[in-house]
Protein backbone atom coordinates (compact mmCIF):
# COMPACT_ATOMS: atom_id res chain seq x y z
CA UNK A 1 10.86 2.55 -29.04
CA UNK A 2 9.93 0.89 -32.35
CA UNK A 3 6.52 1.71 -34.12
CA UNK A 4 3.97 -1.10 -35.11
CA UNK A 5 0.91 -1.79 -36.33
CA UNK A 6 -1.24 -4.67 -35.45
CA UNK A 7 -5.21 -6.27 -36.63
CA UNK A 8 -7.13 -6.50 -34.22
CA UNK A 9 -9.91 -8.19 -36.04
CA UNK A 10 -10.38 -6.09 -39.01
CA UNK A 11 -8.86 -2.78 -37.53
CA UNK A 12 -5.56 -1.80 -37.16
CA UNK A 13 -3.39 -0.96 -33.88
CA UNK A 14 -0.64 0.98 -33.26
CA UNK A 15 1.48 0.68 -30.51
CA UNK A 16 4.97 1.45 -29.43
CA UNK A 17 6.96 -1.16 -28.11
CA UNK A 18 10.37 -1.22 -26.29
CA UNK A 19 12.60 -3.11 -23.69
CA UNK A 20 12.23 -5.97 -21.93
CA UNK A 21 10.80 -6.80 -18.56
CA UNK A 22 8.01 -6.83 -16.48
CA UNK A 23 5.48 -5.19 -18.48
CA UNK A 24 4.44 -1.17 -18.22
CA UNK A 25 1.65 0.42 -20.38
CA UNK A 26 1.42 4.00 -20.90
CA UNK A 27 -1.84 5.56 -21.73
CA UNK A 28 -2.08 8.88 -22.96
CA UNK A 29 -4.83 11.77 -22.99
CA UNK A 30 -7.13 12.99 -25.34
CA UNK A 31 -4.91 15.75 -26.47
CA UNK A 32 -2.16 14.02 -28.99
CA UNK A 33 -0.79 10.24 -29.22
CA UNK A 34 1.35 8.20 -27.27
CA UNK A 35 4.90 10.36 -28.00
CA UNK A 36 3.65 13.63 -27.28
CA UNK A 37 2.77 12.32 -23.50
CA UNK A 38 5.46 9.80 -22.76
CA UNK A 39 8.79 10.70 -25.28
CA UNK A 40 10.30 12.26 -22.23
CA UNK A 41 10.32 9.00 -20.07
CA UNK A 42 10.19 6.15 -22.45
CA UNK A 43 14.14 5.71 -22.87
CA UNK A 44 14.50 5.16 -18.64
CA UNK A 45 11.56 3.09 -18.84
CA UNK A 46 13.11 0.49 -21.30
CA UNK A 47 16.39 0.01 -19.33
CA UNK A 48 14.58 -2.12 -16.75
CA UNK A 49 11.23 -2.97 -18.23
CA UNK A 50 9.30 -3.93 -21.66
CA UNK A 51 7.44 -0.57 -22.53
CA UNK A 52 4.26 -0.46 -24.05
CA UNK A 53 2.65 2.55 -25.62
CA UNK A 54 -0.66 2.11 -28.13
CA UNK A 55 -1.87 5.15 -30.24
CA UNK A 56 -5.50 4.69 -28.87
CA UNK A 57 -7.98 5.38 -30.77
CA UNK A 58 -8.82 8.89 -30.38
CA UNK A 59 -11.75 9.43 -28.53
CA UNK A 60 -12.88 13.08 -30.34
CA UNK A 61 -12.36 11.04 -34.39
CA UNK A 62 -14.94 8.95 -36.07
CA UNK A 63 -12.49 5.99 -35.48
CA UNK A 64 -13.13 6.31 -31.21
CA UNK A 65 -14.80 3.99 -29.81
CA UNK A 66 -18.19 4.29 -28.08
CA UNK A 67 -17.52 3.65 -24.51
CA UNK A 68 -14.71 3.70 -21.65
CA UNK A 69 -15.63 -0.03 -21.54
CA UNK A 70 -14.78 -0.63 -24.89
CA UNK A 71 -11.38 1.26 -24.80
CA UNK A 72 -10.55 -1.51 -21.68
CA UNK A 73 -11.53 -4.43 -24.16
CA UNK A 74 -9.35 -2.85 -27.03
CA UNK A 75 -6.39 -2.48 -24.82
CA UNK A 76 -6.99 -6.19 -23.40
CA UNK A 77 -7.25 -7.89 -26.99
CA UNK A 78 -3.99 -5.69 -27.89
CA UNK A 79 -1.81 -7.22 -24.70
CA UNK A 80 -2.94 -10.03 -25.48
CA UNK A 81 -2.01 -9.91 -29.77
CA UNK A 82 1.61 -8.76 -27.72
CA UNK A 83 1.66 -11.72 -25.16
CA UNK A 84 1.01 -9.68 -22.44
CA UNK A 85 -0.98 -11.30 -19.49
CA UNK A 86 -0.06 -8.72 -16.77
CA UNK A 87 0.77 -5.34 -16.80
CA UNK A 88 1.35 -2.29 -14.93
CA UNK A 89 -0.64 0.61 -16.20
CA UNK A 90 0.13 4.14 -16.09
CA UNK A 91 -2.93 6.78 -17.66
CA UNK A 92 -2.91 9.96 -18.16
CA UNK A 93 -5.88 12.06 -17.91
CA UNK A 94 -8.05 10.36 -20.56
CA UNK A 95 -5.55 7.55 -20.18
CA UNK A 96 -5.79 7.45 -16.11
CA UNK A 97 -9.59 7.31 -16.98
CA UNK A 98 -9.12 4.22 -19.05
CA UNK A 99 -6.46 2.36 -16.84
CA UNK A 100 -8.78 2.15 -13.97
CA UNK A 101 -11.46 0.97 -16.18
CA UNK A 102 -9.39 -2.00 -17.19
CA UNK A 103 -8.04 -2.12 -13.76
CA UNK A 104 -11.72 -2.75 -12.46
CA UNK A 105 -12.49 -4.57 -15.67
CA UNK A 106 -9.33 -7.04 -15.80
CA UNK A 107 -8.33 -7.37 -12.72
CA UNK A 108 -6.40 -10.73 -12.98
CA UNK A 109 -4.45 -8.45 -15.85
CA UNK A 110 -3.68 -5.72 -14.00
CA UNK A 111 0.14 -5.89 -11.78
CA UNK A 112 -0.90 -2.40 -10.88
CA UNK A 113 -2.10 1.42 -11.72
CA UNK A 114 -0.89 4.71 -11.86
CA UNK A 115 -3.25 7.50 -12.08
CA UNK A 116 -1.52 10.68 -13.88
CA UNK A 117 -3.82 13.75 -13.29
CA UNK A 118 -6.70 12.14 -14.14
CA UNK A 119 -9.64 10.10 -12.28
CA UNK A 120 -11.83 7.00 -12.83
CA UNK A 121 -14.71 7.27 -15.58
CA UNK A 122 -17.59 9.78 -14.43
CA UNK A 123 -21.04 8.65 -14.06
CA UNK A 124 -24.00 10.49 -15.03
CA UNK A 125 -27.52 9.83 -13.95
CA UNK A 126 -30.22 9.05 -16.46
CA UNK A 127 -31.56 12.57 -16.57
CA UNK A 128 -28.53 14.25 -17.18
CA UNK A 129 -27.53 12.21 -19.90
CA UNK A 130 -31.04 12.72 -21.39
CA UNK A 131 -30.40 16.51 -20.75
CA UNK A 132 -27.04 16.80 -22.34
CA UNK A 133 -28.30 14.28 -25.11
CA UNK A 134 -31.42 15.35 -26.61
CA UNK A 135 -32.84 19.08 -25.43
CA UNK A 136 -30.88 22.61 -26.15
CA UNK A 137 -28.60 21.70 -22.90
CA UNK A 138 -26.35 19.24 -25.84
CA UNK A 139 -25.02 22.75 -27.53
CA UNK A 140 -23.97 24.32 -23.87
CA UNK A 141 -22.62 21.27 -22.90
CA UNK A 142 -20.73 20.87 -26.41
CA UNK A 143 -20.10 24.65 -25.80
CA UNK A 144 -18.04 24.04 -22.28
CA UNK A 145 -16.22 20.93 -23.94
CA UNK A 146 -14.74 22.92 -26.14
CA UNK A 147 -13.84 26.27 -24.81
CA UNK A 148 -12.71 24.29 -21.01
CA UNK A 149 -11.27 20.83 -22.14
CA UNK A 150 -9.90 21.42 -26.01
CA UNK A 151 -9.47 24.84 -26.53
CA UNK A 152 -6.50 27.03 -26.39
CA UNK A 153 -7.92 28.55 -23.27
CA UNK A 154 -6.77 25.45 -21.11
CA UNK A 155 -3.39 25.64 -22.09
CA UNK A 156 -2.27 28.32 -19.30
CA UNK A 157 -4.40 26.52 -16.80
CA UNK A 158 -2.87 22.74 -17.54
CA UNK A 159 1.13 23.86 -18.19
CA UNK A 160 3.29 25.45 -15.54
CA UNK A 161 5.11 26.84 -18.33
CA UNK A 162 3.77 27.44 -21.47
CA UNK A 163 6.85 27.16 -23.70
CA UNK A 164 6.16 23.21 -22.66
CA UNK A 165 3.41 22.12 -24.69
CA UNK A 166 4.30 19.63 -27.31
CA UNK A 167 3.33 20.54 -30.55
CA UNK A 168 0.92 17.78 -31.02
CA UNK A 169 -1.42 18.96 -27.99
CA UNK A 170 -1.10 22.90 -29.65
CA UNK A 171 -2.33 21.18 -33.00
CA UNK A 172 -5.26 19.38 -31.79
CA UNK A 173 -6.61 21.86 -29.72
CA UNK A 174 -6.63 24.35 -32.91
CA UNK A 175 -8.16 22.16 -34.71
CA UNK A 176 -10.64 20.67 -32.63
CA UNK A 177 -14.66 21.09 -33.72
CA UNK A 178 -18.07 20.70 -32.71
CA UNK A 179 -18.30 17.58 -34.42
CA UNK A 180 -15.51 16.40 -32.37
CA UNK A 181 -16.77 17.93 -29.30
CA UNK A 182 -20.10 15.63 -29.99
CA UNK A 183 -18.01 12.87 -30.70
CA UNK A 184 -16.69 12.98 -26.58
CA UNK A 185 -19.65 13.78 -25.11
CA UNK A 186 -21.31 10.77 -26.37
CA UNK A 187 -18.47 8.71 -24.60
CA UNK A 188 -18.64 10.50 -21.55
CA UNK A 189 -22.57 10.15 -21.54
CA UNK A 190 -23.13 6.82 -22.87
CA UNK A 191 -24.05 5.38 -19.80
CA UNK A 192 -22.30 2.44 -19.84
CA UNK A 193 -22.61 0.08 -16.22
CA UNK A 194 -19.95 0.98 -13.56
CA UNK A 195 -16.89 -1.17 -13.43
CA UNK A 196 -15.73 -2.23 -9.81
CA UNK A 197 -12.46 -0.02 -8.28
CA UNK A 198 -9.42 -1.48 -8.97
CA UNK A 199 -7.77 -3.67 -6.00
CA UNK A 200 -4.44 -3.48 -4.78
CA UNK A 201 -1.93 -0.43 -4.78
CA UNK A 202 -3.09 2.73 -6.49
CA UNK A 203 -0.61 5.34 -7.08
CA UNK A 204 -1.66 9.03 -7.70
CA UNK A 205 0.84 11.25 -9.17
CA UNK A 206 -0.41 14.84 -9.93
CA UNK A 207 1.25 18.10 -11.29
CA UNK A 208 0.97 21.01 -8.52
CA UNK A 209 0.42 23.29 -11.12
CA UNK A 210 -2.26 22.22 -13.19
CA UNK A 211 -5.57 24.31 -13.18
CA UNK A 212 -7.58 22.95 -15.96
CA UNK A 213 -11.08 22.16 -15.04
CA UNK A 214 -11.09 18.15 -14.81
CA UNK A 215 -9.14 17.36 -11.16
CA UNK A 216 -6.62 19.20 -9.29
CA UNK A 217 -5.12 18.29 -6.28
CA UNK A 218 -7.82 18.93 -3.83
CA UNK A 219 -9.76 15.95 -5.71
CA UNK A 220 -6.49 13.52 -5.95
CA UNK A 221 -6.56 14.06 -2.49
CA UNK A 222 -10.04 13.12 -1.84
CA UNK A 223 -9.43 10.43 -4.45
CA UNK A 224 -6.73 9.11 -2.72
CA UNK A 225 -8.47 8.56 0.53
CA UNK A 226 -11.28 6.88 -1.73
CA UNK A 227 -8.85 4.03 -1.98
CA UNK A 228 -7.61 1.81 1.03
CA UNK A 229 -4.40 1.19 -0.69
CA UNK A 230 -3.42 4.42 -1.90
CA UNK A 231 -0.39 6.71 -2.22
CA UNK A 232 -0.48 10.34 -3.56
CA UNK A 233 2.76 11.82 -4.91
CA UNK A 234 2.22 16.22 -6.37
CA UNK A 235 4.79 17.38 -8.10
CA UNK A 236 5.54 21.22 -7.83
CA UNK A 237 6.16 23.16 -11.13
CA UNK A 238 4.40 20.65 -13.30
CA UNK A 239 0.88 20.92 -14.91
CA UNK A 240 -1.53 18.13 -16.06
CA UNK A 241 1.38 16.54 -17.96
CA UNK A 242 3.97 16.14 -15.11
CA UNK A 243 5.87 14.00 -17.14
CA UNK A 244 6.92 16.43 -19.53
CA UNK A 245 7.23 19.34 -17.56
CA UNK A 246 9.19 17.50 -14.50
CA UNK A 247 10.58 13.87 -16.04
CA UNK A 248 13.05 13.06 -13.08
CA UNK A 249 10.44 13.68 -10.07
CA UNK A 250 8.16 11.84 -12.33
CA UNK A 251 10.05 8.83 -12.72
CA UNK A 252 11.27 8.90 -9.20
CA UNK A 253 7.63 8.69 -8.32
CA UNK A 254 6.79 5.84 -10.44
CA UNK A 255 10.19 4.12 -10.12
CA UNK A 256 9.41 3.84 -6.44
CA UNK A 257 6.01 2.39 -7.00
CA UNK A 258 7.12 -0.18 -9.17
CA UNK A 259 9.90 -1.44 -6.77
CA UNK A 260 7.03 -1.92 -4.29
């Protein structure tokens, strides 16, 4: 995989590119970049297809961007800077999150989806934003981000095995503040309009083992029957990053979906 950097208007991109092929994008979480979630798979990947992997802008820095809408617009102007019309998309947690956005978003861009532990964007009512935005509820809130999503405590609950965790993920999560705890919440409440559910196949790939507090399998499940054209696919021994902790099942899971 080859590193570059790319303006998209005035800002630059990073993304990894490799292969050739039928187009698959890889969207990580909110933990680390692009290698820390994929390095494990990337090298199978390229043998058959042209592998795409963007640093996204994180969503807990000052250079995020505001909404899960926007982060579907950023990743459409970047295909298209690559010559990308269609692509497969594969998220991650934050990533899944963002993949069905431009799934529902882009649908004419969109060959198919792959939800990774992770769900489509959450949606709030107007007094709960409110709550979480502007009384005392914004410091409990900010509270639970951090000590449930980004602290060290999660670690145990989203890796099977602990000795696992890519050093990226360890360093963010010892590093991560209030500030940046703010800086998520505002995404996650900002309220934008619902996008429609993505059409066509859906696959849902989840790690057996993971127990942080976002989605385990009980809620893939119910996901899964959310969607008329759905498949779900739990791997045992893995945690909310299957594809590090079990790369073969994972890419026998995806492999399959792609030859579809």
């Amino acid at each position: 995989m080859e590193l570059k950097t790319i303006l998209l208007g005035q800002r630059p991109a990073r993304v990894w590119t490799g292969g050739t092929g039928e187009a698959i994008v890889l969207l990580h979480g909110g933990w680390a970049g692009a290698e820390a979630y994929w390095s494990t798979v990337t090298d199978d990947l390229e043998r058959t297809h042209l592998v795409v992997a963007p640093e996204l802008p994180p969503i807990h820095s000052p250079e995020g961007l505001p909404s899960f809408g926007a982060y579907a617009s950023w990743l459409a102007e970047l295909l298209t800077a690559l010559g990308i019309e269609r692509a497969t998309l594969v998220g991650n947690s934050l990533g899944a999150t963002i993949a069905w956005r431009f799934a529902g978003q882009y649908p004419e861009r969109s060959a198919g989806l792959v939800l990774v532990n992770g769900y489509q964007p959450p949606g709030y009512s107007k007094m709960l934003r409110w709550l979480a935005g502007e009384t005392p509820i914004r410091r409990l809130a900010r509270g639970n981000l951090q000590r449930l999503h980004f602290g060290r405590e999660v670690l145990p609950l989203a890796f099977h095995d602990r000795s696992n965790v890519p050093a990226e993920i360890a360093r963010t999560l010892d590093t991560f503040t209030a500030a940046d705890a703010d800086r998520v919440l505002d995404v996650l409440l900002s309220g934008e309009e619902a996008a429609p559910p993505p059409k066509g196949s859906v696959l849902l790939i989840f790690g057996e083992a993971d127990r942080s507090p976002v989605l385990d399998k009980h809620g893939a499940r119910k996901m899964r029957l959310s969607l008329e054209q759905s498949r779900l696919v739990t791997i045992p021994e893995a945690g909310h990053l299957p594809q590090i902790e079990r790369p073969a099942e994972f890419l026998r899971a995806l492999r399959g979906y792609l030859k579809r």
